[in-house]
N, C-alpha and C. Protein backbone atom coordinates (compact mmCIF):
# COMPACT_ATOMS: atom_id res chain seq x y z
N UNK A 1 -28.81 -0.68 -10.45
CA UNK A 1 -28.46 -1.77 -9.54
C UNK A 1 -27.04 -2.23 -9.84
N UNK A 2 -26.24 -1.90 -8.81
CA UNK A 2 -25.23 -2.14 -9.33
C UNK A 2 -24.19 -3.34 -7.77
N UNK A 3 -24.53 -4.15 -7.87
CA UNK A 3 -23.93 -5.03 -6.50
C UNK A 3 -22.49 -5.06 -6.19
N UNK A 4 -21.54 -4.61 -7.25
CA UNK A 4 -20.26 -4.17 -6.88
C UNK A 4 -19.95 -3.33 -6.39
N UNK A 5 -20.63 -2.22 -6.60
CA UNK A 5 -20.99 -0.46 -5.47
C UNK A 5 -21.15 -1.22 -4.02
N UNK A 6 -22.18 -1.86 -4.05
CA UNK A 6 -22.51 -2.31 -2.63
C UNK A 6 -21.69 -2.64 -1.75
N UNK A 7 -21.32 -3.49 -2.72
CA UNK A 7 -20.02 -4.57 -2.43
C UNK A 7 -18.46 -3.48 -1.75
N UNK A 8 -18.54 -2.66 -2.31
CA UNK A 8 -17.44 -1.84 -2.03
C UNK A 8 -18.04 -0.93 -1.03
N UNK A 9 -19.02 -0.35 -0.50
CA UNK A 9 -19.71 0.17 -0.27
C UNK A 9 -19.34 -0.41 1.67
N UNK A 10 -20.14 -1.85 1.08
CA UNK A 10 -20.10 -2.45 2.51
C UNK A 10 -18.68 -2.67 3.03
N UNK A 11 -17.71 -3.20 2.37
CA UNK A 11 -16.70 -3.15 2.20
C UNK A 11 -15.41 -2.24 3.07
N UNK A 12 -15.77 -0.90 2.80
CA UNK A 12 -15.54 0.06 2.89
C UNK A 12 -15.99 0.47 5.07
N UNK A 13 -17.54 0.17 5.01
CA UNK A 13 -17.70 0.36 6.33
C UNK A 13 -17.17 -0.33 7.13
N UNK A 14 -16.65 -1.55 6.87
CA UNK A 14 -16.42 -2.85 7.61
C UNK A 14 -14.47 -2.38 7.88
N UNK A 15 -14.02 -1.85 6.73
CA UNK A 15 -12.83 -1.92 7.19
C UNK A 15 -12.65 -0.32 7.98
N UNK A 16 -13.24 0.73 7.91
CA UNK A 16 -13.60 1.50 8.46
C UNK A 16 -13.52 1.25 10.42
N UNK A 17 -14.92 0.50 10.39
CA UNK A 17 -15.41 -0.11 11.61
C UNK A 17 -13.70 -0.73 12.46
N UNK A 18 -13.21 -1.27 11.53
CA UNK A 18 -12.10 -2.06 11.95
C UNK A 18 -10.50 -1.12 12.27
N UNK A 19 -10.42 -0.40 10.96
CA UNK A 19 -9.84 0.52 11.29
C UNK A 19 -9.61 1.85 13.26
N UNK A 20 -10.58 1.71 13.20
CA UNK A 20 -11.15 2.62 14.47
C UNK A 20 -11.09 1.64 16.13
N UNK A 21 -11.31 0.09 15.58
CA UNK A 21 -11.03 -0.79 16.80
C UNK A 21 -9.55 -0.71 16.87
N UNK A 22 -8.98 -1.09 15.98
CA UNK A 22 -7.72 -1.42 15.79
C UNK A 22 -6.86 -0.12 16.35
N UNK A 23 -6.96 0.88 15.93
CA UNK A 23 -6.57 2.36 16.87
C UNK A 23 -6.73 2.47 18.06
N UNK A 24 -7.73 2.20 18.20
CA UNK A 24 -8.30 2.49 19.91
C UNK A 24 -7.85 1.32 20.63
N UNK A 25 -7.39 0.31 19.91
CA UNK A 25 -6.62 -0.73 20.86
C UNK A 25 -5.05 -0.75 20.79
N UNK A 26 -4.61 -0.21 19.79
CA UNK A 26 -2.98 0.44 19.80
C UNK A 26 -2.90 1.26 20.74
N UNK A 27 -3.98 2.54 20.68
CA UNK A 27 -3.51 3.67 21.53
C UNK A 27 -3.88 3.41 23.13
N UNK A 28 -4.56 2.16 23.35
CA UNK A 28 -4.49 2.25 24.82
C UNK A 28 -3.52 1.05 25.68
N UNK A 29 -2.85 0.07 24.10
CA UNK A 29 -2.10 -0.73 24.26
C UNK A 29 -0.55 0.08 24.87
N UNK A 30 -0.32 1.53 23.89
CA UNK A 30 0.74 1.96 23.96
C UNK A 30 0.65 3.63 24.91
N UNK A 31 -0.68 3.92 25.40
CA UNK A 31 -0.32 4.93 25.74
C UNK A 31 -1.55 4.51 27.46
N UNK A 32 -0.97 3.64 28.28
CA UNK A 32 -2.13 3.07 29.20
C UNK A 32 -1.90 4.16 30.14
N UNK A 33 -1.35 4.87 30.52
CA UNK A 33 -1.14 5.86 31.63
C UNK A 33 -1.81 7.24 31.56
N UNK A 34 -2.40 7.61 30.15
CA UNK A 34 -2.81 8.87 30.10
C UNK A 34 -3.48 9.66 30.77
N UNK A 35 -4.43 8.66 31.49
CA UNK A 35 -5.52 9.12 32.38
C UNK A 35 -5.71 8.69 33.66
């Protein structure tokens, strides 16, 4: 049992999760014509 694993763990998905919004709202901020 280790709650700092977790901790990083969850951590990890959350900035993940965020990572991937944050892209997908650059790339349609900066590229709106593609399609």
């Amino acid at each position: 049992r280790q709650p700092f694993g977790a901790t990083i763990t969850i951590l990890a998905l959350l900035a993940g999760k965020w990572v991937t919004i944050v892209a997908a709202w650059w790339w349609w901020s900066n590229y709106p014509y593609n399609f």
